[in-house]
PDBML (XML) file of the C-alpha atoms, coordinates in Angstrom:
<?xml version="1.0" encoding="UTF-8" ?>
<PDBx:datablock datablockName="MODEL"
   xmlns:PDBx="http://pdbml.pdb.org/schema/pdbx-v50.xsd"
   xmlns:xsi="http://www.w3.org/2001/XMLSchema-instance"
   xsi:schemaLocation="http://pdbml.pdb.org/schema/pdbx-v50.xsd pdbx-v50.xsd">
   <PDBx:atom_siteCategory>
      <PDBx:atom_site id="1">
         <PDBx:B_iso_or_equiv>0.00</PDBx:B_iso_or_equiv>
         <PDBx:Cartn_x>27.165</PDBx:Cartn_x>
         <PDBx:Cartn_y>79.123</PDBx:Cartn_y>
         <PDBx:Cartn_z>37.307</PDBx:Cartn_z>
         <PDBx:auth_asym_id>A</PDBx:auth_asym_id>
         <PDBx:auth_atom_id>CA</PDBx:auth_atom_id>
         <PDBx:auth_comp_id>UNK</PDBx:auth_comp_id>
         <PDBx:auth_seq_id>1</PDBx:auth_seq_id>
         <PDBx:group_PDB>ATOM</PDBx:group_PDB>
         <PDBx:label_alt_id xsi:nil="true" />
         <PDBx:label_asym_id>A</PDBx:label_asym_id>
         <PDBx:label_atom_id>CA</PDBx:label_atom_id>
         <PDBx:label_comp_id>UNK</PDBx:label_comp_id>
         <PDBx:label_entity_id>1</PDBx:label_entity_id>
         <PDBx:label_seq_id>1</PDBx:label_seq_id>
         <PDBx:occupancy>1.00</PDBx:occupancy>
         <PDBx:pdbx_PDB_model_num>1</PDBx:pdbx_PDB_model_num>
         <PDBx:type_symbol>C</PDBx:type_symbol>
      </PDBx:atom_site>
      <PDBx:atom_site id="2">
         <PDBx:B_iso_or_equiv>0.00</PDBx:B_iso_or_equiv>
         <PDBx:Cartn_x>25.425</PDBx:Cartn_x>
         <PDBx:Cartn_y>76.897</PDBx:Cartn_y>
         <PDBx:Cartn_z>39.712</PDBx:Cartn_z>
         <PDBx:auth_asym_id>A</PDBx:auth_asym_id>
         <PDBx:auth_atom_id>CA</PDBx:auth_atom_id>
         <PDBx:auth_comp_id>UNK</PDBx:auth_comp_id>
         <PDBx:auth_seq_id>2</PDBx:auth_seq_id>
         <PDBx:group_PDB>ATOM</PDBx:group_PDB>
         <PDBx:label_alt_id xsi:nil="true" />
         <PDBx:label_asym_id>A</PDBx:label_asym_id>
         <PDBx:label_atom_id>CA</PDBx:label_atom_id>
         <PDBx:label_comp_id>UNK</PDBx:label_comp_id>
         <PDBx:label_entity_id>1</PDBx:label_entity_id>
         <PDBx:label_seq_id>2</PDBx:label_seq_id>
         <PDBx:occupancy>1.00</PDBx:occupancy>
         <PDBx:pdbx_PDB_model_num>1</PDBx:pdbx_PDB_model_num>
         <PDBx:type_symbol>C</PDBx:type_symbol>
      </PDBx:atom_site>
      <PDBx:atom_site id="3">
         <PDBx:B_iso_or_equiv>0.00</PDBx:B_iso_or_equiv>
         <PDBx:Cartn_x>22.286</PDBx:Cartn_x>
         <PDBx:Cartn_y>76.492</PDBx:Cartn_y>
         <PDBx:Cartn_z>37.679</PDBx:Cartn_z>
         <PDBx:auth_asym_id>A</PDBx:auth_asym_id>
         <PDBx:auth_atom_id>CA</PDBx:auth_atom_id>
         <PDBx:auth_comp_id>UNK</PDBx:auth_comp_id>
         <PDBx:auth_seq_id>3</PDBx:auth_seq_id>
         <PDBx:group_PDB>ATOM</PDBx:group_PDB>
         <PDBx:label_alt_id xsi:nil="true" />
         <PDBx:label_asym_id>A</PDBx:label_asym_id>
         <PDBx:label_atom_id>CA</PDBx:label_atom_id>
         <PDBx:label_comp_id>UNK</PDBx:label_comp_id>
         <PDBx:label_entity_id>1</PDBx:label_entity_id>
         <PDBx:label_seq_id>3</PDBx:label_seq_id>
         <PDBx:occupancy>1.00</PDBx:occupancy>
         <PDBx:pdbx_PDB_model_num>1</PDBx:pdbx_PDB_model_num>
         <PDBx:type_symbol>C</PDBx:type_symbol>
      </PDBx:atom_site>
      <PDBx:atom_site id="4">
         <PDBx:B_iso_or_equiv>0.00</PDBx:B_iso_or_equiv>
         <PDBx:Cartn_x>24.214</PDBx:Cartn_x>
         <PDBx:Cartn_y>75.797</PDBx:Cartn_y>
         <PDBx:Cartn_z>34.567</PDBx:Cartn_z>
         <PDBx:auth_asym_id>A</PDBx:auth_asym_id>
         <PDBx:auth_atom_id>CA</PDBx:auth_atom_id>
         <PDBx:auth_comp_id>UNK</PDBx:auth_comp_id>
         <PDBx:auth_seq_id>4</PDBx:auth_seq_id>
         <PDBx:group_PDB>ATOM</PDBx:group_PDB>
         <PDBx:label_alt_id xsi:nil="true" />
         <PDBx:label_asym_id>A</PDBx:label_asym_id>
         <PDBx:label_atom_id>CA</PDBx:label_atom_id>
         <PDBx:label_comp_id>UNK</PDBx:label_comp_id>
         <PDBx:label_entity_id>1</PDBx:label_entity_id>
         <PDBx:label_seq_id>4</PDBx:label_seq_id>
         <PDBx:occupancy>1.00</PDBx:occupancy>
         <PDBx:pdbx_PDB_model_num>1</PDBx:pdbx_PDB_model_num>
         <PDBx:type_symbol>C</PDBx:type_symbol>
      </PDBx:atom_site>
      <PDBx:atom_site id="5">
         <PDBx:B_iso_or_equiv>0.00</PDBx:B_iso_or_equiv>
         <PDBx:Cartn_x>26.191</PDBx:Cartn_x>
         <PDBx:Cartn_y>72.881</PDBx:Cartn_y>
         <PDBx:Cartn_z>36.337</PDBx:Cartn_z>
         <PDBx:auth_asym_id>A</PDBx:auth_asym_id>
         <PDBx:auth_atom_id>CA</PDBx:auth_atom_id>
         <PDBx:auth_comp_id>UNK</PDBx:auth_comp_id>
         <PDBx:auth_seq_id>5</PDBx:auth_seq_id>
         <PDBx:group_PDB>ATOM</PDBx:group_PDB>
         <PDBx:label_alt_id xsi:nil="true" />
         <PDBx:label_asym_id>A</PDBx:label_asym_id>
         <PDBx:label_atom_id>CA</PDBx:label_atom_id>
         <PDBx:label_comp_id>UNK</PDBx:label_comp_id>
         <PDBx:label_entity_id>1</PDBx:label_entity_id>
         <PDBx:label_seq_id>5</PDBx:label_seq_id>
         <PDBx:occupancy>1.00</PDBx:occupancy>
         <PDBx:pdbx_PDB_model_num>1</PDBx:pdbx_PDB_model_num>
         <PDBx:type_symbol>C</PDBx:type_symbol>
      </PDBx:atom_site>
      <PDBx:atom_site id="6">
         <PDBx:B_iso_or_equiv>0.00</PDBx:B_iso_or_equiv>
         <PDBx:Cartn_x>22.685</PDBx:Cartn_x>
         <PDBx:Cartn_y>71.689</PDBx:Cartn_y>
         <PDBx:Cartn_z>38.133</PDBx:Cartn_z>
         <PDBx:auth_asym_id>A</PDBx:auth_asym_id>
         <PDBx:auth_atom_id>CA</PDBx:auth_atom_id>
         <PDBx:auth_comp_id>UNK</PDBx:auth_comp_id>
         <PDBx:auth_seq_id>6</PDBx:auth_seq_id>
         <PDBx:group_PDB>ATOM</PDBx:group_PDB>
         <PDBx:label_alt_id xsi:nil="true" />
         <PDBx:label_asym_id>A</PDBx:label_asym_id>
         <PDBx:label_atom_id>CA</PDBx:label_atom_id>
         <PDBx:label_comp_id>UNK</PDBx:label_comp_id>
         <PDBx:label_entity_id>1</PDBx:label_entity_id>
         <PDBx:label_seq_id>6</PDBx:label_seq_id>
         <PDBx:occupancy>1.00</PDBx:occupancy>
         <PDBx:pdbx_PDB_model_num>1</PDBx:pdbx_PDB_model_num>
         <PDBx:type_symbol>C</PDBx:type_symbol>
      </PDBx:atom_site>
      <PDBx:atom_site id="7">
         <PDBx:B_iso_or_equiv>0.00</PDBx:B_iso_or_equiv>
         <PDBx:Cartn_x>22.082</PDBx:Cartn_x>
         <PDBx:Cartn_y>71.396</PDBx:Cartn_y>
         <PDBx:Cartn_z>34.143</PDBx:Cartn_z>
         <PDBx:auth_asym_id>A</PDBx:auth_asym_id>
         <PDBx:auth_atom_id>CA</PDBx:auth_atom_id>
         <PDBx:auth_comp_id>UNK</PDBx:auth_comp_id>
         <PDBx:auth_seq_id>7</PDBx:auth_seq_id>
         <PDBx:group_PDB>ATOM</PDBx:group_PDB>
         <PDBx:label_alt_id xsi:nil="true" />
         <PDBx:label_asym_id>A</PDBx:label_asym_id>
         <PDBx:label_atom_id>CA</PDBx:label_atom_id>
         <PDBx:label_comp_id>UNK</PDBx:label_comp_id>
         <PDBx:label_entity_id>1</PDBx:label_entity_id>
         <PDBx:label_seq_id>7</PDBx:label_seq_id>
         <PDBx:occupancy>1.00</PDBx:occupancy>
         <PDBx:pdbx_PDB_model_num>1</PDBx:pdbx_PDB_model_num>
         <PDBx:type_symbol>C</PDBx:type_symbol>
      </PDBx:atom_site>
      <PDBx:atom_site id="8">
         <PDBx:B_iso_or_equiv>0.00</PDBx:B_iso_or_equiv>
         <PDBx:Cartn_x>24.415</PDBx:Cartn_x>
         <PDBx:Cartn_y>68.695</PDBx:Cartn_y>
         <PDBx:Cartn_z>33.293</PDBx:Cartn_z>
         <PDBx:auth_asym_id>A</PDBx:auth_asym_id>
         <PDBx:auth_atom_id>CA</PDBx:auth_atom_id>
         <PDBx:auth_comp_id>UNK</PDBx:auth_comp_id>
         <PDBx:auth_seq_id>8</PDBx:auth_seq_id>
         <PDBx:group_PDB>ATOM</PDBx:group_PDB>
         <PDBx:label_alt_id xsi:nil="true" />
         <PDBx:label_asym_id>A</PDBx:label_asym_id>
         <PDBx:label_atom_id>CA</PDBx:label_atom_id>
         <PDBx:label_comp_id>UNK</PDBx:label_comp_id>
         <PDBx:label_entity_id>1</PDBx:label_entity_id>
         <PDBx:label_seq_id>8</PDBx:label_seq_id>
         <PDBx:occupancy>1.00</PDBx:occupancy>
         <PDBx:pdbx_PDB_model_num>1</PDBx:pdbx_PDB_model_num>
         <PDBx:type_symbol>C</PDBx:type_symbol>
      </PDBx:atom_site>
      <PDBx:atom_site id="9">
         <PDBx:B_iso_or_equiv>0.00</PDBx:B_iso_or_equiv>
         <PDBx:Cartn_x>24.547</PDBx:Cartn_x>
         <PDBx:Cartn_y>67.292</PDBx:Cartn_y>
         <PDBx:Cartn_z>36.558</PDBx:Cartn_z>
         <PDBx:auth_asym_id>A</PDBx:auth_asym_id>
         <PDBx:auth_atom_id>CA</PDBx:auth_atom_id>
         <PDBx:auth_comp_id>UNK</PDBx:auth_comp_id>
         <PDBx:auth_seq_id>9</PDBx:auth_seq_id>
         <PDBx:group_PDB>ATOM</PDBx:group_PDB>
         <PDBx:label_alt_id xsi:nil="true" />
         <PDBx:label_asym_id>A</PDBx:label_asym_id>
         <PDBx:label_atom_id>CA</PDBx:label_atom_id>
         <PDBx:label_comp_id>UNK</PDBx:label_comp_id>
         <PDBx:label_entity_id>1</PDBx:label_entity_id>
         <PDBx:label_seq_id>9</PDBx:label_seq_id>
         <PDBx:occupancy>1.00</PDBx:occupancy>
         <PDBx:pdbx_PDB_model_num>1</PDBx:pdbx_PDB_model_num>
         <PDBx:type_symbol>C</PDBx:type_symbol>
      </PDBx:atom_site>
      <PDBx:atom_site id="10">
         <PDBx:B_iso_or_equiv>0.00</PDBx:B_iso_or_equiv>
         <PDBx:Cartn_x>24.175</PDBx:Cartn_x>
         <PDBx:Cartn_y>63.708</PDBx:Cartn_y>
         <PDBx:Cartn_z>36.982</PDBx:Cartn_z>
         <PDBx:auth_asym_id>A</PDBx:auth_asym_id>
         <PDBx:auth_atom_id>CA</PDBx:auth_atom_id>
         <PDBx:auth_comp_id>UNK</PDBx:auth_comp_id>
         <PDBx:auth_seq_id>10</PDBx:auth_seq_id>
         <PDBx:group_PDB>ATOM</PDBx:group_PDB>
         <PDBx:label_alt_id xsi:nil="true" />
         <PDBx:label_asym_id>A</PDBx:label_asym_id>
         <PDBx:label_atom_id>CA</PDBx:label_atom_id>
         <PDBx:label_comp_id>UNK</PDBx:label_comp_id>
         <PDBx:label_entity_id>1</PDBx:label_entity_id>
         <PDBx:label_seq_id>10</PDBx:label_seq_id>
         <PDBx:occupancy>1.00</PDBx:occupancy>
         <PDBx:pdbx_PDB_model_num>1</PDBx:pdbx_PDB_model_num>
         <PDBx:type_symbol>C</PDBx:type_symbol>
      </PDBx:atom_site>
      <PDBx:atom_site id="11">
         <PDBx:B_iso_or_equiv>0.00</PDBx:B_iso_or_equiv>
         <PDBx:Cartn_x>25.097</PDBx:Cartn_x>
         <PDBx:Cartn_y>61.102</PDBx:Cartn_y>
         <PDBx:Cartn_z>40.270</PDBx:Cartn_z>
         <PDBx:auth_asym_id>A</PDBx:auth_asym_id>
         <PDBx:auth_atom_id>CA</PDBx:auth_atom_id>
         <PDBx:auth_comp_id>UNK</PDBx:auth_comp_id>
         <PDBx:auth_seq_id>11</PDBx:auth_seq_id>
         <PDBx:group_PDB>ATOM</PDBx:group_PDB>
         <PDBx:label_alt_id xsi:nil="true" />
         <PDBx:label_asym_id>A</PDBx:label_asym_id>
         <PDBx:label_atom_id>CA</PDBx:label_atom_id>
         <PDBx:label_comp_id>UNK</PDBx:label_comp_id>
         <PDBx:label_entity_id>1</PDBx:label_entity_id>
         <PDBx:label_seq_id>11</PDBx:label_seq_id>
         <PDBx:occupancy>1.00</PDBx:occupancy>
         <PDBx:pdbx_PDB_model_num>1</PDBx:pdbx_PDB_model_num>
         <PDBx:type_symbol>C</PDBx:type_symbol>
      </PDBx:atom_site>
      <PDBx:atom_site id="12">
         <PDBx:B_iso_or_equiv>0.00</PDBx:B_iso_or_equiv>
         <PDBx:Cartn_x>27.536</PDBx:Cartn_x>
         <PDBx:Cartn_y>62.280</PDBx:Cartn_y>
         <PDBx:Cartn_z>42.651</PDBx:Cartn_z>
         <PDBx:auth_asym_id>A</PDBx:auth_asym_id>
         <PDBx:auth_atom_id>CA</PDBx:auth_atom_id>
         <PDBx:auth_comp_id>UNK</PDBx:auth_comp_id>
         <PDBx:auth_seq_id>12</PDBx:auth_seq_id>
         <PDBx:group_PDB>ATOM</PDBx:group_PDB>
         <PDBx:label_alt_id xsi:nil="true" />
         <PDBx:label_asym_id>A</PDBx:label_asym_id>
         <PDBx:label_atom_id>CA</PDBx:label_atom_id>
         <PDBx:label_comp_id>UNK</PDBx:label_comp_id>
         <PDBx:label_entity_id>1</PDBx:label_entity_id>
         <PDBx:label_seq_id>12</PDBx:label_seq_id>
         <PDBx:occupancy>1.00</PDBx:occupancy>
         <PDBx:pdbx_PDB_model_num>1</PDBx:pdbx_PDB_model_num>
         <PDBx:type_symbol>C</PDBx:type_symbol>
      </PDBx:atom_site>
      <PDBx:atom_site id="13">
         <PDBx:B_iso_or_equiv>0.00</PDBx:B_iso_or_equiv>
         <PDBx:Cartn_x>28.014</PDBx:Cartn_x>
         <PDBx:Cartn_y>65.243</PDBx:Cartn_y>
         <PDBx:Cartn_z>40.522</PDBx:Cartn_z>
         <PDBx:auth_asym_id>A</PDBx:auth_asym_id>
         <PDBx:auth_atom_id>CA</PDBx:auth_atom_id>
         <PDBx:auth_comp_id>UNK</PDBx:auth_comp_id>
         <PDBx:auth_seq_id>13</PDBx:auth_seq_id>
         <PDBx:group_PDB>ATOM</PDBx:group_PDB>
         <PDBx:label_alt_id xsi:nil="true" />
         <PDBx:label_asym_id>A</PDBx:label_asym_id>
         <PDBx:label_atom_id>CA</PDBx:label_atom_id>
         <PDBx:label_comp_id>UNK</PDBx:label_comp_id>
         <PDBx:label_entity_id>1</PDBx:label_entity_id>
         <PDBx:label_seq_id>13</PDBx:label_seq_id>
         <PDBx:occupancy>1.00</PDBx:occupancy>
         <PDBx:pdbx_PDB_model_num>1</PDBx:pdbx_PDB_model_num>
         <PDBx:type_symbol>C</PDBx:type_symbol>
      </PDBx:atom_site>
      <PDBx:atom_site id="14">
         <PDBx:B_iso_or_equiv>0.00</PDBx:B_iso_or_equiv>
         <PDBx:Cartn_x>25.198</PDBx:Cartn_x>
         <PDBx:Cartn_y>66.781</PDBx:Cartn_y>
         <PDBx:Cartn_z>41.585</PDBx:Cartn_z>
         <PDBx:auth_asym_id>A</PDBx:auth_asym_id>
         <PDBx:auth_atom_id>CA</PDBx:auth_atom_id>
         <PDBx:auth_comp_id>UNK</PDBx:auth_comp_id>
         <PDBx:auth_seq_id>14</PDBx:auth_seq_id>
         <PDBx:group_PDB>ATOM</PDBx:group_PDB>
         <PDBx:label_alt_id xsi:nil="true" />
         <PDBx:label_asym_id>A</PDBx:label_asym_id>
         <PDBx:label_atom_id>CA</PDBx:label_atom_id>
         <PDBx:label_comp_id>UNK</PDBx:label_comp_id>
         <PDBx:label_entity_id>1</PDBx:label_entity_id>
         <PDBx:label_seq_id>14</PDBx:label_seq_id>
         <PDBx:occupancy>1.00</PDBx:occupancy>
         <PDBx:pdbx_PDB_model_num>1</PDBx:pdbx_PDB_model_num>
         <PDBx:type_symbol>C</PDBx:type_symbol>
      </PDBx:atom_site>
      <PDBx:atom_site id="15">
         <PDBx:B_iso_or_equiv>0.00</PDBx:B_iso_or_equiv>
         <PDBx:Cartn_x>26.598</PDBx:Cartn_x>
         <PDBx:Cartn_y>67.321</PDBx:Cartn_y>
         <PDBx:Cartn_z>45.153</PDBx:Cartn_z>
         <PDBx:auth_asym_id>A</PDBx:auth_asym_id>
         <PDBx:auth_atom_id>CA</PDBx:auth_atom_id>
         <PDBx:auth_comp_id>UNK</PDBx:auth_comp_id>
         <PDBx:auth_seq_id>15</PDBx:auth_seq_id>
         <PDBx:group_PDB>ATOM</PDBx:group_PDB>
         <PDBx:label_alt_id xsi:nil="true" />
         <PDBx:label_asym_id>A</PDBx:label_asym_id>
         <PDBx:label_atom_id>CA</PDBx:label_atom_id>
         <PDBx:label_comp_id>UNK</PDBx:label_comp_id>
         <PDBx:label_entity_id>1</PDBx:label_entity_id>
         <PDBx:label_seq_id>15</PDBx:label_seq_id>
         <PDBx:occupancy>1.00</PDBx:occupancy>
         <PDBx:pdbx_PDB_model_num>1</PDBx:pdbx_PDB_model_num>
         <PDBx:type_symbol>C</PDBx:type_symbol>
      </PDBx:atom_site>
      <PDBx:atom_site id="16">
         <PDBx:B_iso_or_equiv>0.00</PDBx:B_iso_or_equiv>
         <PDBx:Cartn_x>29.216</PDBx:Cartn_x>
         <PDBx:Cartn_y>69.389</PDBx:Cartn_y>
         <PDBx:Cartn_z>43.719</PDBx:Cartn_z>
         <PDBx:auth_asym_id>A</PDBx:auth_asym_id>
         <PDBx:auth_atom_id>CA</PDBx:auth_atom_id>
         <PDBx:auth_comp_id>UNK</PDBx:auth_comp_id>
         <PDBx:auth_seq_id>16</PDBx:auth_seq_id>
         <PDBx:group_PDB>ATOM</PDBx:group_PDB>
         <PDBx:label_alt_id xsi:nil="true" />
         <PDBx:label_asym_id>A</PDBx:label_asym_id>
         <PDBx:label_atom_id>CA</PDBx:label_atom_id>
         <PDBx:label_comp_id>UNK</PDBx:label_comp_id>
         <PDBx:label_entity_id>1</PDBx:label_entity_id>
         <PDBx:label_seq_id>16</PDBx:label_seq_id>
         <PDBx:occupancy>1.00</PDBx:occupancy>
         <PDBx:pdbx_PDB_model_num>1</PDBx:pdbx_PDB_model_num>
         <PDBx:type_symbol>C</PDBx:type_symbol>
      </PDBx:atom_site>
      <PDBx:atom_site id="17">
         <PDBx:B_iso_or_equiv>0.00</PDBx:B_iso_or_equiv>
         <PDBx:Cartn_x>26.631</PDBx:Cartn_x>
         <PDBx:Cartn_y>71.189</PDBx:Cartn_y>
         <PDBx:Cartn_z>41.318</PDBx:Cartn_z>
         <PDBx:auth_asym_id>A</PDBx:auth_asym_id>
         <PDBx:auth_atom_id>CA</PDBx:auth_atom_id>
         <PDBx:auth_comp_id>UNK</PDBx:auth_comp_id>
         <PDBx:auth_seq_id>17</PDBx:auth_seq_id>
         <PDBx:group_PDB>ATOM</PDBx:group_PDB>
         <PDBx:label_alt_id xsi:nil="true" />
         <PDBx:label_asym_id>A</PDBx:label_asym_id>
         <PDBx:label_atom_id>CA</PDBx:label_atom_id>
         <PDBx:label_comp_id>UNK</PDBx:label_comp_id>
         <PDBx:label_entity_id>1</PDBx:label_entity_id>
         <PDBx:label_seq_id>17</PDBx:label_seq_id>
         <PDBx:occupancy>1.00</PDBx:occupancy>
         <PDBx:pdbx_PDB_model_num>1</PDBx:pdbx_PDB_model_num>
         <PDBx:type_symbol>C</PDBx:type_symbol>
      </PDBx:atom_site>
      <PDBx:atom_site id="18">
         <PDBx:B_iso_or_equiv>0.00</PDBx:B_iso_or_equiv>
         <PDBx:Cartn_x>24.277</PDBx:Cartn_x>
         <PDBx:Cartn_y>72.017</PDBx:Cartn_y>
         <PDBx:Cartn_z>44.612</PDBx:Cartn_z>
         <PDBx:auth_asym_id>A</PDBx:auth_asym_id>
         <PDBx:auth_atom_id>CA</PDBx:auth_atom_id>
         <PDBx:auth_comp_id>UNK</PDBx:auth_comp_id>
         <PDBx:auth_seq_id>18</PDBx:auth_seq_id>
         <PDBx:group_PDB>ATOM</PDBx:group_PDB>
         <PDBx:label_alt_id xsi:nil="true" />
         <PDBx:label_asym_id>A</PDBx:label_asym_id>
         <PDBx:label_atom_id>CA</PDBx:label_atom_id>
         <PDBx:label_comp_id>UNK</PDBx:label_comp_id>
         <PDBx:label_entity_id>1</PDBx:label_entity_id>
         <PDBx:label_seq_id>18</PDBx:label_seq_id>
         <PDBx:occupancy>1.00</PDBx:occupancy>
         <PDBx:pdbx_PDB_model_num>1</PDBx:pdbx_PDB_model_num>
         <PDBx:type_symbol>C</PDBx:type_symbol>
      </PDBx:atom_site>
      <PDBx:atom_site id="19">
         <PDBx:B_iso_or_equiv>0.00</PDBx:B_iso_or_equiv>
         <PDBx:Cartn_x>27.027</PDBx:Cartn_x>
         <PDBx:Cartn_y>73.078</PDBx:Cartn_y>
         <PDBx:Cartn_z>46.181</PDBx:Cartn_z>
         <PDBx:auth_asym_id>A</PDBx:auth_asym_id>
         <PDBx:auth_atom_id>CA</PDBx:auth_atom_id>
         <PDBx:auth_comp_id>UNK</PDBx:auth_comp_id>
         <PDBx:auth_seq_id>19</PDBx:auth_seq_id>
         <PDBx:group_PDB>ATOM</PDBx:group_PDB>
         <PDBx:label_alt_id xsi:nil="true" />
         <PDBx:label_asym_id>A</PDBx:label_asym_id>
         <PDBx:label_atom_id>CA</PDBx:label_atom_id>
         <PDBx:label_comp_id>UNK</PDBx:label_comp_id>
         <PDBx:label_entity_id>1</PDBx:label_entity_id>
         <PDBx:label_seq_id>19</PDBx:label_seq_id>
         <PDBx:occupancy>1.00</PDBx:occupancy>
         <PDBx:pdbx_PDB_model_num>1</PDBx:pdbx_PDB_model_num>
         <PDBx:type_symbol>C</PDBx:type_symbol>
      </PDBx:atom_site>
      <PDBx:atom_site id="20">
         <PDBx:B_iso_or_equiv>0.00</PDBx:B_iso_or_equiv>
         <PDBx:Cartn_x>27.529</PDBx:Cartn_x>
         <PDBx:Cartn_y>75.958</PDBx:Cartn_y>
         <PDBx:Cartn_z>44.607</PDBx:Cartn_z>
         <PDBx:auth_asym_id>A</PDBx:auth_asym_id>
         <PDBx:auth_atom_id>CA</PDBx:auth_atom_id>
         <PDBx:auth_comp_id>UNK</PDBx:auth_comp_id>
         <PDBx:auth_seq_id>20</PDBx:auth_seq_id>
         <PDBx:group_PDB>ATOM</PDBx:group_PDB>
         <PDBx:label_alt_id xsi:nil="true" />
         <PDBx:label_asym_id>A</PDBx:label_asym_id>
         <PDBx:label_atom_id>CA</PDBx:label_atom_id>
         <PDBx:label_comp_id>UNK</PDBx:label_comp_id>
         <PDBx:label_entity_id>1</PDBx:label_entity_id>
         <PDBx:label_seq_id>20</PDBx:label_seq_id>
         <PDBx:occupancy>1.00</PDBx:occupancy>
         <PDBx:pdbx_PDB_model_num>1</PDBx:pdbx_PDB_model_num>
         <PDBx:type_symbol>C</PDBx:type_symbol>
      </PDBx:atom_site>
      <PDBx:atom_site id="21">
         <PDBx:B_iso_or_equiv>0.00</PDBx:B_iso_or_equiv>
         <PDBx:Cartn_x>24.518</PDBx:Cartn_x>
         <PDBx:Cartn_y>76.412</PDBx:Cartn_y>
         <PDBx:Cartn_z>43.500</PDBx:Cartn_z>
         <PDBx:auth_asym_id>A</PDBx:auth_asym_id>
         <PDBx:auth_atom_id>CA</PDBx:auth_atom_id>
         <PDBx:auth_comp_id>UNK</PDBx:auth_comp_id>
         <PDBx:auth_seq_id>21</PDBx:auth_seq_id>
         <PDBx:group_PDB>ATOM</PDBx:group_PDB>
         <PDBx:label_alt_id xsi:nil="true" />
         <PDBx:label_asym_id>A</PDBx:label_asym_id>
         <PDBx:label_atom_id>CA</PDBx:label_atom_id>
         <PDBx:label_comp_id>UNK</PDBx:label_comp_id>
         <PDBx:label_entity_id>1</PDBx:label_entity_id>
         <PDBx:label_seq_id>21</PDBx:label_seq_id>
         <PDBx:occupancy>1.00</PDBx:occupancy>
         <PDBx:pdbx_PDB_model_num>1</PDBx:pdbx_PDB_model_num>
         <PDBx:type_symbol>C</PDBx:type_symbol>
      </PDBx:atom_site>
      <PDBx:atom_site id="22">
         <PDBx:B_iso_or_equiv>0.00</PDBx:B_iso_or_equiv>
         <PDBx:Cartn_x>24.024</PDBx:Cartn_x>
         <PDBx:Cartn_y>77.036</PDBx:Cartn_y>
         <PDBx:Cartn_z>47.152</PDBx:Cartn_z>
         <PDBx:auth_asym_id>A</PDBx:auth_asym_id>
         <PDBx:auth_atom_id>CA</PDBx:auth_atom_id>
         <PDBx:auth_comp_id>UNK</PDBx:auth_comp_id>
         <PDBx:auth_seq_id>22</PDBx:auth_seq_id>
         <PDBx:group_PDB>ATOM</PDBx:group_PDB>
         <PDBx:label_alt_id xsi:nil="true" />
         <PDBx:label_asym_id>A</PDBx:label_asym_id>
         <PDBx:label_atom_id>CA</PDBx:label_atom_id>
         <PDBx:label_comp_id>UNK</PDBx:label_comp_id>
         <PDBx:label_entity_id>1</PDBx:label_entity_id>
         <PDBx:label_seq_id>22</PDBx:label_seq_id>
         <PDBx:occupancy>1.00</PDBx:occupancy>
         <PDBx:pdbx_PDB_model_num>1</PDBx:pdbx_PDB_model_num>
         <PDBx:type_symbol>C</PDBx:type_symbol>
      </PDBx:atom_site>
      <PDBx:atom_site id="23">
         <PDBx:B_iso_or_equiv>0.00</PDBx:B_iso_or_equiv>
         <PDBx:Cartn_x>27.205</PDBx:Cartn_x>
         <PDBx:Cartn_y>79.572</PDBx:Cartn_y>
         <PDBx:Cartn_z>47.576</PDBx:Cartn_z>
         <PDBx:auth_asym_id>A</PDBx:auth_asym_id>
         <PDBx:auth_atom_id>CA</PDBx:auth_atom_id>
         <PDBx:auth_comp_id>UNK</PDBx:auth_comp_id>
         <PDBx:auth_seq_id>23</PDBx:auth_seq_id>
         <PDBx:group_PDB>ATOM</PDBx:group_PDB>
         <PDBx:label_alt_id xsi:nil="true" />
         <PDBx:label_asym_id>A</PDBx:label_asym_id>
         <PDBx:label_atom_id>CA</PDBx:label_atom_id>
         <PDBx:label_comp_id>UNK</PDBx:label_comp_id>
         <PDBx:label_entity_id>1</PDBx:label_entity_id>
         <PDBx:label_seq_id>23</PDBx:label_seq_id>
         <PDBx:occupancy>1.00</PDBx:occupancy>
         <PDBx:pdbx_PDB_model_num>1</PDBx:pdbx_PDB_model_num>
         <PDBx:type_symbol>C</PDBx:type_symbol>
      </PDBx:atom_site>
      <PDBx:atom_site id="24">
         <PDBx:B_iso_or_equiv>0.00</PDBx:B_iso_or_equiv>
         <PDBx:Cartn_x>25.130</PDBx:Cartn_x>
         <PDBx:Cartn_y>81.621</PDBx:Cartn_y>
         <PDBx:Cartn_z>44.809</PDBx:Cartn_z>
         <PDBx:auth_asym_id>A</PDBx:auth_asym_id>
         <PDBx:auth_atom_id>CA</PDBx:auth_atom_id>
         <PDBx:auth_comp_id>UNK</PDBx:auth_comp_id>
         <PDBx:auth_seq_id>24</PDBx:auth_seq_id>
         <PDBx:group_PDB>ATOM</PDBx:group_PDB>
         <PDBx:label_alt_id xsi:nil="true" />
         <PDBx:label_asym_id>A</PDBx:label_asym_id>
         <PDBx:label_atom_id>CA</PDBx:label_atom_id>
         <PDBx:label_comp_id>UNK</PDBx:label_comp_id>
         <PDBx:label_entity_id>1</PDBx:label_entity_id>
         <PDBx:label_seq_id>24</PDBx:label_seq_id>
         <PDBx:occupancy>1.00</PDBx:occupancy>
         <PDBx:pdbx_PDB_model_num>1</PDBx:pdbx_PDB_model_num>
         <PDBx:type_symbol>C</PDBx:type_symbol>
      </PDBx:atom_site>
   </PDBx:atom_siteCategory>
</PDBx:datablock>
């Protein structure tokens, strides 16, 4: 899940993305 959101991350987004990224 967090790789797919690190996908279409973009700006500020991609705190939230890394986030769980990181969790995973």
């Amino acid at each position: 899940l967090g790789l797919n959101f690190l996908s279409n991350a973009t700006g500020w987004t991609i705190l939230v993305a890394s986030t769980v990224y990181a969790f995973g």
